[in-house]
Protein backbone atom coordinates (compact mmCIF):
# COMPACT_ATOMS: atom_id res chain seq x y z
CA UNK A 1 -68.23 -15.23 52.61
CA UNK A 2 -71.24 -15.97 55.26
CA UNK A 3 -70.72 -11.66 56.27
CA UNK A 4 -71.26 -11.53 52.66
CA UNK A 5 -74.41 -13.78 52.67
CA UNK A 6 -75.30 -12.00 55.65
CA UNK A 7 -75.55 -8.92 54.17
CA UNK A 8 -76.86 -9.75 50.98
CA UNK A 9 -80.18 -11.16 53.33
CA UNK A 10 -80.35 -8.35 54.97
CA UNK A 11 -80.50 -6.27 51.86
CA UNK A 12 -82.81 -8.68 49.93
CA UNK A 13 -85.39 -7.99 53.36
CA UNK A 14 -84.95 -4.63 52.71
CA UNK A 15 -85.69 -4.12 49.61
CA UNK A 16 -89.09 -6.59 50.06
CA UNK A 17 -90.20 -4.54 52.72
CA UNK A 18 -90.17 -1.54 51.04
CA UNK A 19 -91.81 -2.90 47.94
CA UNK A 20 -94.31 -4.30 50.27
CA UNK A 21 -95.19 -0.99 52.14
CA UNK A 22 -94.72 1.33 48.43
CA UNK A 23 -96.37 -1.02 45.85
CA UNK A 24 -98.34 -3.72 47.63
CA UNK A 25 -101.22 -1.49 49.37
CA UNK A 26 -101.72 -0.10 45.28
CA UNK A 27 -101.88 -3.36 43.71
CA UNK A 28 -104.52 -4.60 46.50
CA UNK A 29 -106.28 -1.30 45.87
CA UNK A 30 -106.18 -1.80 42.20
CA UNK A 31 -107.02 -6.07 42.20
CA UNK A 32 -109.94 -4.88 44.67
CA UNK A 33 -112.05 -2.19 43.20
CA UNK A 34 -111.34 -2.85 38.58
CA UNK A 35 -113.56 -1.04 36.66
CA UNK A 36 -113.94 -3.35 33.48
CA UNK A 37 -112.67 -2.67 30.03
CA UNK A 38 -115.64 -0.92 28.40
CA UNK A 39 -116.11 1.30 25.16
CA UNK A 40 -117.30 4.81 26.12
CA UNK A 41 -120.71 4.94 26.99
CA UNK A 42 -123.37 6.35 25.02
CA UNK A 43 -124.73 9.49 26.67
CA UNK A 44 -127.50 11.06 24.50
CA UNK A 45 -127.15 15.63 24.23
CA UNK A 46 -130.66 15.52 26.32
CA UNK A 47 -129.67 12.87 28.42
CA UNK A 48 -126.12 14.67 29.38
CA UNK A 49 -127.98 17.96 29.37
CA UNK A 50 -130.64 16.42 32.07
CA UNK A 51 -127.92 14.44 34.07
CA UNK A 52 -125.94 18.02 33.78
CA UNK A 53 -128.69 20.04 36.28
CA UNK A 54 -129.34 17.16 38.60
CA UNK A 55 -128.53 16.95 42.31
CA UNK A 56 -126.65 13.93 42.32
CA UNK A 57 -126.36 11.74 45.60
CA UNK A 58 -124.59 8.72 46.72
CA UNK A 59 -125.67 6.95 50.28
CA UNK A 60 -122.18 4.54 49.95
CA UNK A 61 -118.44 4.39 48.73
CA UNK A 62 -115.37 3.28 50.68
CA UNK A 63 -112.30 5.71 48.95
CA UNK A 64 -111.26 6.17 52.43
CA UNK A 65 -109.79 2.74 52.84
CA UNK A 66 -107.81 2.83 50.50
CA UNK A 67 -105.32 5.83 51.56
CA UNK A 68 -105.62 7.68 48.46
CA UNK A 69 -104.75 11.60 48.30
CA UNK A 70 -108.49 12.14 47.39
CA UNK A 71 -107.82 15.44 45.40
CA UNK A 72 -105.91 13.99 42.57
CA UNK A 73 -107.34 11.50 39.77
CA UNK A 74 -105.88 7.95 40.26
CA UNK A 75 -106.08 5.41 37.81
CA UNK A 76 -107.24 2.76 39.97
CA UNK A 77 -110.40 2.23 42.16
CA UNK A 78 -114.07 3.84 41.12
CA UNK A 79 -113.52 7.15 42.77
CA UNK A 80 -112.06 10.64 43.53
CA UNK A 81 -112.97 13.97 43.74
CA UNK A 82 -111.86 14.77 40.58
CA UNK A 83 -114.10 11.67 39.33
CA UNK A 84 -117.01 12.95 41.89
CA UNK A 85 -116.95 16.17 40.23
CA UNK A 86 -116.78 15.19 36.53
CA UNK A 87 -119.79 12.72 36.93
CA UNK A 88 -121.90 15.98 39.06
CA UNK A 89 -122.29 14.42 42.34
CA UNK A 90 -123.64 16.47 44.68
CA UNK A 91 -123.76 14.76 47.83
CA UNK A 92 -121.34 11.78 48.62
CA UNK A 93 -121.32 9.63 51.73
CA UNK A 94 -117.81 8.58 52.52
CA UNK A 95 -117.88 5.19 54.36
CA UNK A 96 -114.98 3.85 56.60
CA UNK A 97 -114.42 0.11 56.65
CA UNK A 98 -112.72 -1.18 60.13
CA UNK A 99 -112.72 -4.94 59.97
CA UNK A 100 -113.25 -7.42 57.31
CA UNK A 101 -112.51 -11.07 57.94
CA UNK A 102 -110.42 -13.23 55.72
CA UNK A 103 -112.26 -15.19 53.46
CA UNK A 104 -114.86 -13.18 53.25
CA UNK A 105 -118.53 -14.28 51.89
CA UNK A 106 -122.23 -13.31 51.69
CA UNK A 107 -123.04 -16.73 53.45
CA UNK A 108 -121.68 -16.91 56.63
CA UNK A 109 -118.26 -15.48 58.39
CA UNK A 110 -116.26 -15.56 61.36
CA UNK A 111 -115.93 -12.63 64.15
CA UNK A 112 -112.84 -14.45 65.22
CA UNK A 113 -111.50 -14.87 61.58
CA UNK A 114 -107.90 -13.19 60.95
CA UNK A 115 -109.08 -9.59 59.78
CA UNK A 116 -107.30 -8.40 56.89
CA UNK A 117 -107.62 -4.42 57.39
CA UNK A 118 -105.29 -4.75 59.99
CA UNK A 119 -102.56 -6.39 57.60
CA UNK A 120 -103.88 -3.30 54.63
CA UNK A 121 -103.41 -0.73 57.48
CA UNK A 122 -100.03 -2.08 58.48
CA UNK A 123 -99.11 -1.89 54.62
CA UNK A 124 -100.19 1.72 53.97
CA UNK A 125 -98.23 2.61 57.07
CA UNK A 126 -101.39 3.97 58.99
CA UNK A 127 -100.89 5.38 63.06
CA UNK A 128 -99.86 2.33 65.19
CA UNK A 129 -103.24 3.45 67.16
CA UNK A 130 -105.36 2.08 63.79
CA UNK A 131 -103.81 -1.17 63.72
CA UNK A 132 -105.54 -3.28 66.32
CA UNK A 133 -108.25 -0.07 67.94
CA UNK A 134 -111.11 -0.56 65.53
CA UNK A 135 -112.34 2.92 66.84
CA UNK A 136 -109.17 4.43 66.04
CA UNK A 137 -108.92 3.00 62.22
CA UNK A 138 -112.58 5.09 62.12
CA UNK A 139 -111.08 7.87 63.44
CA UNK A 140 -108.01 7.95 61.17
CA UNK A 141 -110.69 7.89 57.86
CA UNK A 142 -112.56 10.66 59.03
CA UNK A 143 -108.65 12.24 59.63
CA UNK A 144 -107.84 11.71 56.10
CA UNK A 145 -111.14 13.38 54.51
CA UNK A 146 -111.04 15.96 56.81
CA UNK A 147 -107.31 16.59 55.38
CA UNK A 148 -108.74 16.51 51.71
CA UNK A 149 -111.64 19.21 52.69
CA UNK A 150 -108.60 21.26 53.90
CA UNK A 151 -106.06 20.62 51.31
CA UNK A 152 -108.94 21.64 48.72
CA UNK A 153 -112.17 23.32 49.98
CA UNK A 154 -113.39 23.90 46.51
CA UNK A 155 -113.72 20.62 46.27
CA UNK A 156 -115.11 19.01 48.81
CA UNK A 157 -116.54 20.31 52.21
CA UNK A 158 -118.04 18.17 54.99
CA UNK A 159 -121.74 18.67 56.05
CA UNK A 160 -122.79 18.25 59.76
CA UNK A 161 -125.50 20.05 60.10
CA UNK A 162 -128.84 20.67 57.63
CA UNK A 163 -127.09 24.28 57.45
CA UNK A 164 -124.07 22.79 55.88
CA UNK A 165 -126.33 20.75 53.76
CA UNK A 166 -128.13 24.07 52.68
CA UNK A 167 -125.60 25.82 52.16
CA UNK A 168 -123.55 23.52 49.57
CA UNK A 169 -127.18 23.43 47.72
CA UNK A 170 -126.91 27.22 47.63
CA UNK A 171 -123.49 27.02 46.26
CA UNK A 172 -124.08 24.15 43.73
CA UNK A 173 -127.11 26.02 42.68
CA UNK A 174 -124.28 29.04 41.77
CA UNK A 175 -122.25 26.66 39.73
CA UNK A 176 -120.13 25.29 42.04
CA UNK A 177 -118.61 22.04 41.89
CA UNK A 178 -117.96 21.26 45.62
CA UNK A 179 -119.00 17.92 46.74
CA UNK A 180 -120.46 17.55 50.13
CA UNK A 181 -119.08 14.55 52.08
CA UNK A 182 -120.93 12.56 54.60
CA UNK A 183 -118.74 10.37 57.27
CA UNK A 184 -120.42 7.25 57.65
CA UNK A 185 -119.13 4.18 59.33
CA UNK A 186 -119.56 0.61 58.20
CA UNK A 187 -120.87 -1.54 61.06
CA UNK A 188 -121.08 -0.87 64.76
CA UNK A 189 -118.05 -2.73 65.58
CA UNK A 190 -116.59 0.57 64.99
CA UNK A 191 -117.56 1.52 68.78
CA UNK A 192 -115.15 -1.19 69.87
CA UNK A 193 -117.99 -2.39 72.40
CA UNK A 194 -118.41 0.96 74.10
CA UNK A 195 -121.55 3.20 73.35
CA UNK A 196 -118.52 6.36 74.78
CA UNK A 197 -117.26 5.79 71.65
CA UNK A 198 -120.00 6.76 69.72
CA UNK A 199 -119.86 10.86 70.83
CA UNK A 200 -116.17 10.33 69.62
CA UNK A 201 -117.66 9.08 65.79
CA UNK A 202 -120.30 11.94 65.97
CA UNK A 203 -117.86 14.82 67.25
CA UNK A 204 -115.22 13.70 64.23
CA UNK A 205 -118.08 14.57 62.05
CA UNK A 206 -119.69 10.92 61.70
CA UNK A 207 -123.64 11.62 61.04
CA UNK A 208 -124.20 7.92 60.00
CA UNK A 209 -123.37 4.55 60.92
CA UNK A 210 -124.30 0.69 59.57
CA UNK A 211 -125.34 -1.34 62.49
CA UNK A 212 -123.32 -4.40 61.14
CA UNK A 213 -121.29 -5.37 58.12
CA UNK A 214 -120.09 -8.74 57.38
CA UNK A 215 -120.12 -10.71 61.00
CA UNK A 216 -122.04 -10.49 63.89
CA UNK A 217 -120.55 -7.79 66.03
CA UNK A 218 -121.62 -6.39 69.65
CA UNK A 219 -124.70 -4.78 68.14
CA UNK A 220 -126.30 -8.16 67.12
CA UNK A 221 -126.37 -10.78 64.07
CA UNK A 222 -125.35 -9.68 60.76
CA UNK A 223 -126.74 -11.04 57.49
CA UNK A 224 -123.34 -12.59 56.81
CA UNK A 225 -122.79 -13.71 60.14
CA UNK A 226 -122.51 -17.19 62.59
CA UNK A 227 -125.62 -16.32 64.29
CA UNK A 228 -128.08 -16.99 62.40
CA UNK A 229 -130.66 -14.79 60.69
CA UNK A 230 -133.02 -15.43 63.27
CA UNK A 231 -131.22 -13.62 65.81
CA UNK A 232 -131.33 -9.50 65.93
CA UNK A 233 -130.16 -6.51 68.36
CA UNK A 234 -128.60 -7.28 71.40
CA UNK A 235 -128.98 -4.88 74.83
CA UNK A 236 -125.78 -3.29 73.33
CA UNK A 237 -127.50 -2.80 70.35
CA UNK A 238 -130.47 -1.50 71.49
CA UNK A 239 -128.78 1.04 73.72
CA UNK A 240 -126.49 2.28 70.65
CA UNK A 241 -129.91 2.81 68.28
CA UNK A 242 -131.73 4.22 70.99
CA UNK A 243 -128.56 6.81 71.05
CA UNK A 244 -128.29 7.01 67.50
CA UNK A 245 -132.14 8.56 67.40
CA UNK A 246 -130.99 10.88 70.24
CA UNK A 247 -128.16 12.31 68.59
CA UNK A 248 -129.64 12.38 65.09
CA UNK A 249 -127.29 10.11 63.41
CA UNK A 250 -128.92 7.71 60.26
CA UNK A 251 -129.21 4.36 61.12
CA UNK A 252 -128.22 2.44 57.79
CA UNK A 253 -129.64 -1.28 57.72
CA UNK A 254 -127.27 -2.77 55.29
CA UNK A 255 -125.99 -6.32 56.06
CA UNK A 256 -127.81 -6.61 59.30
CA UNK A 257 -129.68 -10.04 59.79
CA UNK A 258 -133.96 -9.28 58.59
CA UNK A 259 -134.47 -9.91 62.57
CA UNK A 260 -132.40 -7.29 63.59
CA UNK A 261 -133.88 -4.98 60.81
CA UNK A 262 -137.32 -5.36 61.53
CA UNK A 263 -136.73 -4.82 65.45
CA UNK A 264 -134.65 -1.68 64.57
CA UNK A 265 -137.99 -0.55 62.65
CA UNK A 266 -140.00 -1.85 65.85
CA UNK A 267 -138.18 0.71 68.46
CA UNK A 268 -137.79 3.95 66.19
CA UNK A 269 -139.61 6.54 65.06
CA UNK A 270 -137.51 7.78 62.77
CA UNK A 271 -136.65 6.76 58.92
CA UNK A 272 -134.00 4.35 58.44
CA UNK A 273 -131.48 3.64 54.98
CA UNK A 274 -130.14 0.10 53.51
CA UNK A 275 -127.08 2.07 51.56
CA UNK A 276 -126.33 -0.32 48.86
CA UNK A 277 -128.43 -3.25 48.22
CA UNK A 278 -130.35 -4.53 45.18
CA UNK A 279 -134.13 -5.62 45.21
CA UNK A 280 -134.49 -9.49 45.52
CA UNK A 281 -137.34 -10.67 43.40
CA UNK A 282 -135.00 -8.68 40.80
CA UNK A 283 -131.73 -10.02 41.79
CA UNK A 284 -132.10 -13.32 44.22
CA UNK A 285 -128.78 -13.37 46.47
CA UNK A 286 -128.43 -13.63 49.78
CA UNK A 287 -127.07 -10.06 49.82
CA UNK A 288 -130.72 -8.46 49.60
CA UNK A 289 -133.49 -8.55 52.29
CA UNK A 290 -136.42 -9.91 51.27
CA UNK A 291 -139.30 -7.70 49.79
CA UNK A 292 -141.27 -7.50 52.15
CA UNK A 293 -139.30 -5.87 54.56
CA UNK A 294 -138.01 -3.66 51.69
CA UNK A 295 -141.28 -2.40 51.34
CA UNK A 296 -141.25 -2.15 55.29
CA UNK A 297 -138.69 0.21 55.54
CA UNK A 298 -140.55 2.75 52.75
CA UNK A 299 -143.39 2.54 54.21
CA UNK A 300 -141.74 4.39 57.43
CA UNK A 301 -140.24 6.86 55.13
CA UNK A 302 -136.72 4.76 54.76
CA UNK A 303 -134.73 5.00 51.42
CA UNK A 304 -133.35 2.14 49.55
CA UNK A 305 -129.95 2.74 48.16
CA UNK A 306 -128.99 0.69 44.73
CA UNK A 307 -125.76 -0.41 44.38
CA UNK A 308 -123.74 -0.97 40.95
CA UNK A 309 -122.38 -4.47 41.31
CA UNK A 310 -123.53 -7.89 40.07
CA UNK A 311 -123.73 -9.45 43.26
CA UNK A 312 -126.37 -7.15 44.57
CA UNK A 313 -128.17 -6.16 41.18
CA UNK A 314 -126.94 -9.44 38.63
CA UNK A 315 -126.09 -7.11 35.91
CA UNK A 316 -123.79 -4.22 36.63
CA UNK A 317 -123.85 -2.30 33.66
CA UNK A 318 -125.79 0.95 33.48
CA UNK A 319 -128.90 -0.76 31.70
CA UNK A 320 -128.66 -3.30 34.41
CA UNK A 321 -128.53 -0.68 37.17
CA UNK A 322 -131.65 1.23 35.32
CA UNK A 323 -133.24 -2.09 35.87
CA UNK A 324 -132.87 -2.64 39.25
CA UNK A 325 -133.72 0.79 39.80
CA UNK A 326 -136.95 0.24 38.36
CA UNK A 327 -137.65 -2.91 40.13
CA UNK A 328 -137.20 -1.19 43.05
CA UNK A 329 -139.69 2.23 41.96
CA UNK A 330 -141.76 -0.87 41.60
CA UNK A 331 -141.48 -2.56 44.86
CA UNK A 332 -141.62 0.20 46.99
CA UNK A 333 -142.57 3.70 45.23
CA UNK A 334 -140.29 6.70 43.44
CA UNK A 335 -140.39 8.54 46.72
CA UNK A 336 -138.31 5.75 48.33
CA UNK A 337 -135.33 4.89 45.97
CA UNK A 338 -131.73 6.41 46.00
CA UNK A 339 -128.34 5.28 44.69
CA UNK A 340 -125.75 3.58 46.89
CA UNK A 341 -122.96 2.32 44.55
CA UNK A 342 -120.38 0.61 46.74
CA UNK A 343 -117.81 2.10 44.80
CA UNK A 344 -113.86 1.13 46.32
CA UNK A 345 -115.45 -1.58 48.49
CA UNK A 346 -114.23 -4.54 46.87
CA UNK A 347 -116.28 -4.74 44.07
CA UNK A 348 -116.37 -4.77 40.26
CA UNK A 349 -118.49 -2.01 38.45
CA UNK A 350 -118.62 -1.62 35.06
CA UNK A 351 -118.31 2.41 35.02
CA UNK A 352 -116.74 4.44 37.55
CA UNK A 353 -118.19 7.29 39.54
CA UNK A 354 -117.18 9.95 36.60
CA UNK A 355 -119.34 8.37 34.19
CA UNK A 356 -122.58 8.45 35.96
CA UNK A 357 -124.62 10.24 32.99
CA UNK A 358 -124.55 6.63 31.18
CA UNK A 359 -127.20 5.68 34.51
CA UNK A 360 -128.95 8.76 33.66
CA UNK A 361 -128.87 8.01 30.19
CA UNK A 362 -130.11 4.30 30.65
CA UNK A 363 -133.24 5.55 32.96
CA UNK A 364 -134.76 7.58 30.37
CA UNK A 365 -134.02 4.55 27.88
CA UNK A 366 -136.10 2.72 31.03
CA UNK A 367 -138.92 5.16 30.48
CA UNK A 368 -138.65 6.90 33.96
CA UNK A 369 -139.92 10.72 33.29
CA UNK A 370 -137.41 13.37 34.85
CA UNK A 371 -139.53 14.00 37.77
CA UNK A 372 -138.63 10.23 38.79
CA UNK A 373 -134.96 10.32 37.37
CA UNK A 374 -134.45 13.45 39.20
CA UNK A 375 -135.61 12.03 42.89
CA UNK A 376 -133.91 8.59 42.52
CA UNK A 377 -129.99 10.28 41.25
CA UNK A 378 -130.51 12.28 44.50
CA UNK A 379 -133.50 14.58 45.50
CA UNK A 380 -134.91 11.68 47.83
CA UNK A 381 -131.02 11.99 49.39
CA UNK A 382 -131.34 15.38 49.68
CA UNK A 383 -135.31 15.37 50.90
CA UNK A 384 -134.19 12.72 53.88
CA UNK A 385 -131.47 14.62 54.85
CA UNK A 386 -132.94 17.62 55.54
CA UNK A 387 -135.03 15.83 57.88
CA UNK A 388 -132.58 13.87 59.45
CA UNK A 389 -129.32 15.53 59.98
CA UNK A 390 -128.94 18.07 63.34
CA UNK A 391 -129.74 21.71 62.94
């Protein structure tokens, strides 16, 4: 009877590990990034036919996470290629997250807080060298687009140079659908405290990284973080921006601490992005810098990337991201706003990345002329880029 019991344990563990490694990564994924239940959004004929011959672009999404085969259509999470393609996006920076500590809040975390990437990356079955190497779990991101850009070139190809970035204009402007991914990485911590690590990001084909995400990190204080939001860059920090300008990689300001911003501004001469942020006199969380150094960053040529979720923009439907796209043509000038939804990074949106005409539709409702509607949904993307990426 107990080799009986025995056995029946044994297969009882089996069985739960298995249905922890095959299902539970998917339900996370699909508890982590809904989309709510919506009716079909209006989209005017002019309004589709407008939104149908932009240049769409996207500073911010985190698909990569997630361990999705990125050519095929899921029905969970905000995005895919096929998704990219349907809503006409153009230009799409993939993000990869490598730590995010348990609990997690816009107020204040932990560096030292259980992370729970390493418990999602032990559940999707990623290389043993992800697990604890934050460096690594970068590296294996960047791995899995590059093996979607193989698997289906028509697709999606990934731009390293302003030749690249030319030459998927050229081809869009032929009526092809090909997306063109940017690696990005989501906070410094990335480098696992050593600026070496940095030629590894740029040589997999990284060409932009956030300084911080949501804890302070070797680079400095985050917005989110235990240090305060007094505090800014530290010598680390310093020397990884200073190599950041050398190497021509975008410095994205999102969730670092408004010290750390403004001395970032203070030592470069080069523009800088916040990916995916709302404006705060529109939308007053903690999440958003203050205006003033909004208006700080435009006025050195930086772009301002407005995310789809409530927490950054209070009402995430595409009338409420119209609006905070206005307030923030307001605040800091047409020339100087860009889209950075945040889709797949554990957030609720009300539309997914397929049904982006509904924004389009809902700025001309705004009564933003196409000149404006046209630089926001991606010509001030494509404008900065061609500045800022390496020849």
């Amino acid at each position: 009877m107990r080799h009986i019991i025995v056995k029946l344990i044994a297969f009882l563990i089996v069985v739960g590990l298995l249905g922890f490694f095959t299902l539970g990564p998917g339900i996370v994924d699909k508890g982590q990034n809904p989309v709510l239940a919506h009716d079909p959004w209006p989209v005017s004929p002019a309004a589709q036919a407008l939104h149908d011959k932009l240049i769409i672009g996207d500073w911010h999404a985190d698909p990569l996470l997630w361990d999705r085969d990125l050519t095929e259509r899921w029905d969970r999470g905000q995005m895919d290629l096929p998704r990219l393609i349907e809503g006409n996006v153009a230009l799409q920076v993939f993000t990869t997250v490598t730590k995010s500590p348990s609990g997690l809040n816009y107020e204040e975390n932990s560096a030292e807080a259980r992370d729970d990437i390493t418990l999602l990356f032990i559940g999707q079955l990623r290389p043993l060298s992800a697990w604890k190497n934050l460096t690594y779990r970068a590296l294996d991101q960047a791995r899995q687009l590059a093996l979607a850009a193989e698997k289906a070139p028509e697709m999606l190809t990934i731009l390293r140079t302003r030749g690249d970035l030319d030459a998927i204009l050229a081809a869009r402007a032929k009526g092809a659908k090909t997306v063109g991914g940017i690696l990005g990485a989501e906070g410094g911590h990335a480098l696992s405290g050593d600026i070496a690590n940095l030629d590894k990001l740029y040589d997999a084909g990284f060409r932009l990284m956030g300084l911080m995400h949501f804890f302070d990190n070797e680079l400095g204080a985050s917005l989110h973080g235990q240090a305060g939001q007094a505090e800014g860059l530290t010598d680390f920090g310093r020397e990884v921006v200073k190599k950041m300008v050398e190497k021509k990689m975008i410095i994205d300001l999102a969730h670092a601490s408004p010290k750390m911003a403004r001395e970032v501004l203070d030592m470069v001469d080069v523009p800088v992005v916040v990916s995916h942020t709302g404006i705060y006199s529109h939308c007053q969380t903690v999440r958003n810098f203050p205006d003033d150094l909004m208006k700080a960053i435009a006025d050195e040529g930086g772009l301002i990337g407005i995310g789809y979720w409530p927490d950054v923009i209070c009402d995430p439907s595409p009338n409420g991201v119209a609006s905070a796209i206005v307030a923030a043509v307001n605040l800091v000038g047409a020339d100087h706003v860009s889209l950075g939804s945040d889709f797949d990074g554990s957030v609720t949106t009300a539309f997914d990345t397929s049904e982006l005409a509904a924004v389009t539709q809902a700025l001309m409702d705004a009564g933003l002329d196409e000149t404006t509607i046209a630089k926001v949904m991606g010509g001030n993307m494509v404008a900065f880029l061609k500045d800022a990426l390496p020849e």
